[in-house]
Protein backbone atom coordinates (compact mmCIF):
# COMPACT_ATOMS: atom_id res chain seq x y z
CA UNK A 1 0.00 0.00 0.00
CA UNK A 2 1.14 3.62 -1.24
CA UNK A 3 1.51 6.01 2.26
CA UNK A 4 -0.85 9.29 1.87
CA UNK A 5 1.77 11.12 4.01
CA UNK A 6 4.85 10.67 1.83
CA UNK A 7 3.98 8.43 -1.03
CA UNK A 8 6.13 5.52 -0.67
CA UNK A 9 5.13 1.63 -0.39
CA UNK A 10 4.74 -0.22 2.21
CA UNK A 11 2.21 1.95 4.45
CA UNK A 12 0.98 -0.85 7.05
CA UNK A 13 -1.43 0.96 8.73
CA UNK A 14 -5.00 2.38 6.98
CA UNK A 15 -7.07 5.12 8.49
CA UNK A 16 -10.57 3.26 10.33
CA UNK A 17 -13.00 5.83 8.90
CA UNK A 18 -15.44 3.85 6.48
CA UNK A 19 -14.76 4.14 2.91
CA UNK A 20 -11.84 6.52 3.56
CA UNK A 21 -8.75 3.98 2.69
CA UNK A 22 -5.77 6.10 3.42
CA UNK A 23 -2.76 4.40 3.95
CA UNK A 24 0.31 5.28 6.19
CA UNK A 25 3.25 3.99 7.89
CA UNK A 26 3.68 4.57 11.85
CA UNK A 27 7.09 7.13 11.45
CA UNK A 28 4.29 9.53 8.75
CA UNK A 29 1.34 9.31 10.77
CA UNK A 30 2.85 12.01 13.65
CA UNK A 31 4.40 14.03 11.01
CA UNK A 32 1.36 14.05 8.70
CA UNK A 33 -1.19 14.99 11.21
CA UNK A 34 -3.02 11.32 11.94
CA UNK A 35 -4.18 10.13 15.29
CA UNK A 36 -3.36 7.06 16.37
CA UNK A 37 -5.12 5.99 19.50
CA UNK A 38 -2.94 3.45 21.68
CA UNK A 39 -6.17 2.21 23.31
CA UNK A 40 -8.94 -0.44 22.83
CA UNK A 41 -10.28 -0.75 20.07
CA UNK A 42 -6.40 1.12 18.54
CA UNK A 43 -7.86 3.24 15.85
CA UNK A 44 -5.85 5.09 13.29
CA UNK A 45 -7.05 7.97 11.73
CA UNK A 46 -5.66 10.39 8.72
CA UNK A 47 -5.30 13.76 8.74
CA UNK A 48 -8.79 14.36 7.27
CA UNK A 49 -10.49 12.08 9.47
CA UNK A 50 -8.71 12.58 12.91
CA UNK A 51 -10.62 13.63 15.90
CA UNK A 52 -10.59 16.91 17.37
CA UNK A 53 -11.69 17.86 21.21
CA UNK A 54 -14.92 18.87 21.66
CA UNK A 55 -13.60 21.16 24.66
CA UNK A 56 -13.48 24.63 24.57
CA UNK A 57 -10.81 25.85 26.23
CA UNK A 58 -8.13 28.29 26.09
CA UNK A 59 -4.77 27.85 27.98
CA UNK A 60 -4.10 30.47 30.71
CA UNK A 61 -0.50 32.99 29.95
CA UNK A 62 2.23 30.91 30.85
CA UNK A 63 0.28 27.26 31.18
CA UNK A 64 3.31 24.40 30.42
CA UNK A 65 2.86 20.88 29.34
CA UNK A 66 2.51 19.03 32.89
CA UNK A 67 4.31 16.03 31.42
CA UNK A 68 7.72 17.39 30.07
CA UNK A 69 6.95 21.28 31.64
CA UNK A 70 7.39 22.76 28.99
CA UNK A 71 5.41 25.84 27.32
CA UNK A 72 1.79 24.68 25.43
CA UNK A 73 1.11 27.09 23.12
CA UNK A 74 -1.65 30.13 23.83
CA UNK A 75 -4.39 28.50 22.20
CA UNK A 76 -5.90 24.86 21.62
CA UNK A 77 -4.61 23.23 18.60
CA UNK A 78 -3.54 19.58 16.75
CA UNK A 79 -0.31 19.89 18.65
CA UNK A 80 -1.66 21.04 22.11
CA UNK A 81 -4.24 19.32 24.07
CA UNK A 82 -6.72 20.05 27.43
CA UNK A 83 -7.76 17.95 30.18
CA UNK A 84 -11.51 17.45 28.96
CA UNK A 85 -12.70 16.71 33.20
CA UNK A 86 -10.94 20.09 34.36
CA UNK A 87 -10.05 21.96 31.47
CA UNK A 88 -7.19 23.57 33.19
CA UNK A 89 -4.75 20.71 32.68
CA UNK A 90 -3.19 21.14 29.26
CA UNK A 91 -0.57 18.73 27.23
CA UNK A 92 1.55 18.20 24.17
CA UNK A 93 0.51 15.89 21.61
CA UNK A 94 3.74 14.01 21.69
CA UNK A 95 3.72 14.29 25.42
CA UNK A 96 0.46 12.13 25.77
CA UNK A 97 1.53 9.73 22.78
């Protein structure tokens, strides 16, 4: 299988949506924007089909990542993430994968 993220074979891993039938392999998916859920039922999604939070929130001046401490940026995006119980807890993508 051809990887949507940068073309070459051998893409092992296809996004769950129905019908979608993106392909990609595990090192593209974090650079190209997919989810991959590490949990039961360990869904995969592409970049068009990737869930989003459903939390409005926006990080307070000076909020940092409470796994590796650093800086989140100032506003929710694919890269930055918020507690969805407290909504004051915020993390890095690549901290919580």
């Amino acid at each position: 299988q051809r990887c949507c993220i940068c073309g070459q074979s051998g893409a092992n891993i296809v996004c769950c949506e129905q019908d979608c039938g993106r392909w990609f392999h595990l090192p593209c998916a974090k650079e190209g924007g997919c989810v991959t859920q590490y949990i039961p039922n360990y869904r995969s999604y592409c970049p068009e089909h990737r869930p989003e939070q459903d939390v409005q929130a926006t990080p307070e001046p000076g909020t940092d990542c409470l796994i590796c401490m650093e800086p989140v940026e100032d506003r929710k995006t694919f890269k930055s993430m918020v507690c969805p119980a407290c909504k004051r807890a915020w993390f890095h993508r690549d901290c919580i994968q």
